[in-house]
Protein backbone atom coordinates (compact mmCIF):
# COMPACT_ATOMS: atom_id res chain seq x y z
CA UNK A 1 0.00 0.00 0.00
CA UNK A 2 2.93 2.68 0.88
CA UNK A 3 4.46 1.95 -2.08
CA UNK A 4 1.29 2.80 -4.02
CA UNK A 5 0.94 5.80 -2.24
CA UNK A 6 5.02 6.93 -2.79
CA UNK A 7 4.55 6.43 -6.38
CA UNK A 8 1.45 8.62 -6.71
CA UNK A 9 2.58 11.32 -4.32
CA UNK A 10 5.92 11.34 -6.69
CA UNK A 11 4.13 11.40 -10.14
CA UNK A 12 1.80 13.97 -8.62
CA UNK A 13 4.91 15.91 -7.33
CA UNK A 14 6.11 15.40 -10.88
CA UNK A 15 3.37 17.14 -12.31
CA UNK A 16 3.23 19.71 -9.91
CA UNK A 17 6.79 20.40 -10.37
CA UNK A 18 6.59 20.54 -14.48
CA UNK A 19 3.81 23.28 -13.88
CA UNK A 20 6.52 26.18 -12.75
CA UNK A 21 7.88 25.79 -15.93
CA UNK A 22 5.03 26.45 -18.07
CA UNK A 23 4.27 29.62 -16.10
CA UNK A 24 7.89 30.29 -16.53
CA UNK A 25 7.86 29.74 -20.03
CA UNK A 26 5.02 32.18 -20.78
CA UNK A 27 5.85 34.68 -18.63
CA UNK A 28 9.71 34.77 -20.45
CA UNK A 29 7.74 34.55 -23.95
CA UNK A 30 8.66 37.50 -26.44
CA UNK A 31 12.28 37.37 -24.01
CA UNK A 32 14.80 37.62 -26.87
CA UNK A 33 18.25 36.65 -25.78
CA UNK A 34 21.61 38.11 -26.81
CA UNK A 35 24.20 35.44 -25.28
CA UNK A 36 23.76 31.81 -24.75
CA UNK A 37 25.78 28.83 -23.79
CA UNK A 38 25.94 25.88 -25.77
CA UNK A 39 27.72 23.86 -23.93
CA UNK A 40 24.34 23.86 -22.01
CA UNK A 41 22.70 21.84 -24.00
CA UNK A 42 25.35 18.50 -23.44
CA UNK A 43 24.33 19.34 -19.53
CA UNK A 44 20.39 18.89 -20.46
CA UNK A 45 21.09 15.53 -21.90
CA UNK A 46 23.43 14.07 -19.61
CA UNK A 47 20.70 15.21 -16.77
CA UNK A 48 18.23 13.87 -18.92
CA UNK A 49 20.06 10.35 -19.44
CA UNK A 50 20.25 10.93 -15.34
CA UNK A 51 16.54 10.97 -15.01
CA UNK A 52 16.27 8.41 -17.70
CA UNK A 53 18.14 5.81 -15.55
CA UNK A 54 16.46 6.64 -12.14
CA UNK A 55 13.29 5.61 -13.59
CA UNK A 56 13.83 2.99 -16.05
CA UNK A 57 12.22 -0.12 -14.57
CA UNK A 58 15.87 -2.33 -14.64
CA UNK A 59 16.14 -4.30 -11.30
CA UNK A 60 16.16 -8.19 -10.39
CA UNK A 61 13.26 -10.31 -10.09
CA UNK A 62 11.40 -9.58 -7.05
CA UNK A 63 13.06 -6.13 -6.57
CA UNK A 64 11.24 -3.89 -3.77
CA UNK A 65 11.82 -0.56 -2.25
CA UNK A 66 12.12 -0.66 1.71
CA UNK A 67 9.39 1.55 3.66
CA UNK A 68 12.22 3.88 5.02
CA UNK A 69 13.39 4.13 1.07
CA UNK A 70 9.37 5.11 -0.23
CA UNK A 71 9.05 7.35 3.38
CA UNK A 72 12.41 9.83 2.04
CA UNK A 73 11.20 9.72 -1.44
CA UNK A 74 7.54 11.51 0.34
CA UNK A 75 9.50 13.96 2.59
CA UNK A 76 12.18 14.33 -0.38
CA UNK A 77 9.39 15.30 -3.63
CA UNK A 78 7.40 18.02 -1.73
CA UNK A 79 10.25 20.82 -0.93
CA UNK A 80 11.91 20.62 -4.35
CA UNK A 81 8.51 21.07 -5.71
CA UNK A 82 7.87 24.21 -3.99
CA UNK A 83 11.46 25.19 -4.38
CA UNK A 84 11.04 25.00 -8.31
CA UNK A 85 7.80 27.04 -8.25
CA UNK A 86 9.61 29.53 -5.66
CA UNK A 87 12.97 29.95 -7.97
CA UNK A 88 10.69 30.18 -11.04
CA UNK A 89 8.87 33.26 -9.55
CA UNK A 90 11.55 35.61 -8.44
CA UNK A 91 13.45 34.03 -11.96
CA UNK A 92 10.90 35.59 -13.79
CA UNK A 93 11.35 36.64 -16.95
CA UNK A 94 14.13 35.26 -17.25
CA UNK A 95 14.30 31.60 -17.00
CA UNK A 96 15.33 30.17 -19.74
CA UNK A 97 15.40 25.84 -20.82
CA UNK A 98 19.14 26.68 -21.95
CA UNK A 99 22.16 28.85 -20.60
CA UNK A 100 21.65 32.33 -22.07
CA UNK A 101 21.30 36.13 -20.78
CA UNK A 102 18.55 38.96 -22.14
CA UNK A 103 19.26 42.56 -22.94
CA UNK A 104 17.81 43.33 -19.97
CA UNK A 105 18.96 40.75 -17.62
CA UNK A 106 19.10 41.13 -13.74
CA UNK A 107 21.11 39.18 -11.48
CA UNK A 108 18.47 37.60 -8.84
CA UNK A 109 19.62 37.41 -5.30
CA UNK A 110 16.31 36.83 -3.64
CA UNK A 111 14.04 34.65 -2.38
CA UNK A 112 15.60 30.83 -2.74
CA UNK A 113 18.34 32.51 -5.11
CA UNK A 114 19.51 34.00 -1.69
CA UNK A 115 20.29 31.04 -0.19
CA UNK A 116 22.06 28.72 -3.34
CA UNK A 117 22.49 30.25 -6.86
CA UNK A 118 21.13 27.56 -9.01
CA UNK A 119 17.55 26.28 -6.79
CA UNK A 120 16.08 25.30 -9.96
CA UNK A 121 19.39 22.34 -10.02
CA UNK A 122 18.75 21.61 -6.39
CA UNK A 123 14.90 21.24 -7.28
CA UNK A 124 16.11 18.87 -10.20
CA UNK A 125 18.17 17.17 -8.12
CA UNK A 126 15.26 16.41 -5.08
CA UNK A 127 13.54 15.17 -7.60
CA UNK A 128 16.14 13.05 -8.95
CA UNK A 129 16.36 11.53 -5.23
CA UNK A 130 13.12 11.07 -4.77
CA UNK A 131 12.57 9.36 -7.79
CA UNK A 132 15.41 7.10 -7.31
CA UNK A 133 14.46 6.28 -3.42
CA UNK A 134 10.83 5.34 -4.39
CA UNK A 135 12.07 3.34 -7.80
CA UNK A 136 15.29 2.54 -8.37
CA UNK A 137 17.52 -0.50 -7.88
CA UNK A 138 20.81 0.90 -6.61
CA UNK A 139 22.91 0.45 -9.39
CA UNK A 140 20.93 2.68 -11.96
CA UNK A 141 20.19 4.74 -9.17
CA UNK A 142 24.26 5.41 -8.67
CA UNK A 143 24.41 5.81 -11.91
CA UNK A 144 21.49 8.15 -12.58
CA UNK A 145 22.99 10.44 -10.36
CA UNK A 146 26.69 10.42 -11.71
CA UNK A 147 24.97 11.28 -15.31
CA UNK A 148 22.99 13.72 -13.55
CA UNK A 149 25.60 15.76 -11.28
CA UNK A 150 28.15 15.90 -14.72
CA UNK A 151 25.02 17.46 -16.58
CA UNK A 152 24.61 19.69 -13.78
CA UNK A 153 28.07 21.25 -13.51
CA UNK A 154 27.99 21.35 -17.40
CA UNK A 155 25.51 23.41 -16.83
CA UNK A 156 26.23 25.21 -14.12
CA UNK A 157 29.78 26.62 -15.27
CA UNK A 158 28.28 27.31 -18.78
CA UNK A 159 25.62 29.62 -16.96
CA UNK A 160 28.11 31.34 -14.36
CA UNK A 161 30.30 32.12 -17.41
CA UNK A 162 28.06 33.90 -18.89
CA UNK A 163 26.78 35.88 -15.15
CA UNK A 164 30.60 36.22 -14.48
CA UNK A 165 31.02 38.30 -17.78
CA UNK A 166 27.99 40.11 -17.48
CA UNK A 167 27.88 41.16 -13.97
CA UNK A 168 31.41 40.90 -13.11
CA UNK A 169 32.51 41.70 -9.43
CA UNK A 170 28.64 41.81 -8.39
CA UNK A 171 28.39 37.88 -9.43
CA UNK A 172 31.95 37.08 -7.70
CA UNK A 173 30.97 38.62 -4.07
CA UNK A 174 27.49 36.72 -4.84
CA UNK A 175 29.35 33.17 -6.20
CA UNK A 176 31.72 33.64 -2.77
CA UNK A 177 28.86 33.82 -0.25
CA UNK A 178 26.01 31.75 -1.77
CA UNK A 179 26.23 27.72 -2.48
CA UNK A 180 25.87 26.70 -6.01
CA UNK A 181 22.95 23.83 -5.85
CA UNK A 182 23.75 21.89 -2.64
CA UNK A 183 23.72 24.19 0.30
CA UNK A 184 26.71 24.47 2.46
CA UNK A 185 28.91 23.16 -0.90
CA UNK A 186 30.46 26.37 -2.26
């Protein structure tokens, strides 16, 4: 029965969570960009081959999650959802799917963007855990997440590249004091 309920709660969560990103889409609509990134784009695949893996039904006969794995996949989903919704908000305008800056770009330092630079990654990666504590067998889970933490820091360099050149000193005193994606990790 729990493990009914875990995998509703997470496709429900999953859902939920691809919702901030429609709002985000149409409220960056008509948002023409000037710079982008690229290299980005490898980092959306290998996070995408991540995700792939975590939920890919590979696992020996007779395979089932433990109740302590499906209860941190239901305490895991729930925050990155709201995180995701939360960084899409004070993102605004200008979220973007790939690694590229507007005319008009600002660098956001508040709400969760005040506590790690890249919430939207942390989101991803909840999710990622959660997904992988409520389906995965270990080994694709492991893997999942190596795939997904390279695509991430593909991702994540290509962006602060482009902040670094735009905004200079202000994104180096921000970059020093704020955690990328994992908090306390600088």
């Amino acid at each position: 029965m729990l493990q009914t309920i875990a995998f509703a709660e997470l496709v429900l969560c999953w859902v939920v969570w691809c919702l901030a990103f429609v709002k985000a889409r149409k409220t960056a609509a008509g948002q023409k960009k000037v710079v982008s990134a690229p290299a980005s784009k490898w980092g959306i695949l290998l996070e995408g081959i991540g995700f792939f893996l975590v939920w890919v039904r590979i696992r020996p006969t007779g395979f089932e999650k433990s109740e302590l794995s499906l209860i941190a996949s239901m305490i895991l989903a729930p925050p990155s959802v709201a995180l995701a919704w939360a960084a899409t908000r004070h993102l605004g305008k200008q979220w973007r799917y790939e690694a590229a800056l507007s005319e008009d770009h600002d660098l956001i330092q508040t709400g969760p963007y005040s506590l790690i630079r890249h919430p939207i990654y942390a989101s991803m990666l909840g999710m990622l855990l959660a997904a992988g504590t409520a389906l995965a067998w270990w080994p694709m889970f492991v893997a999942g997440l190596i795939f997904f933490l390279i695509g991430t820091e593909i991702r994540i360099h290509a962006e602060e590249r482009l902040l670094a050149d735009r905004f200079g000193s202000s994104f180096a005193s921000y970059r020093s004091r704020v955690p990328a994606y994992i908090p306390f990790l600088r």
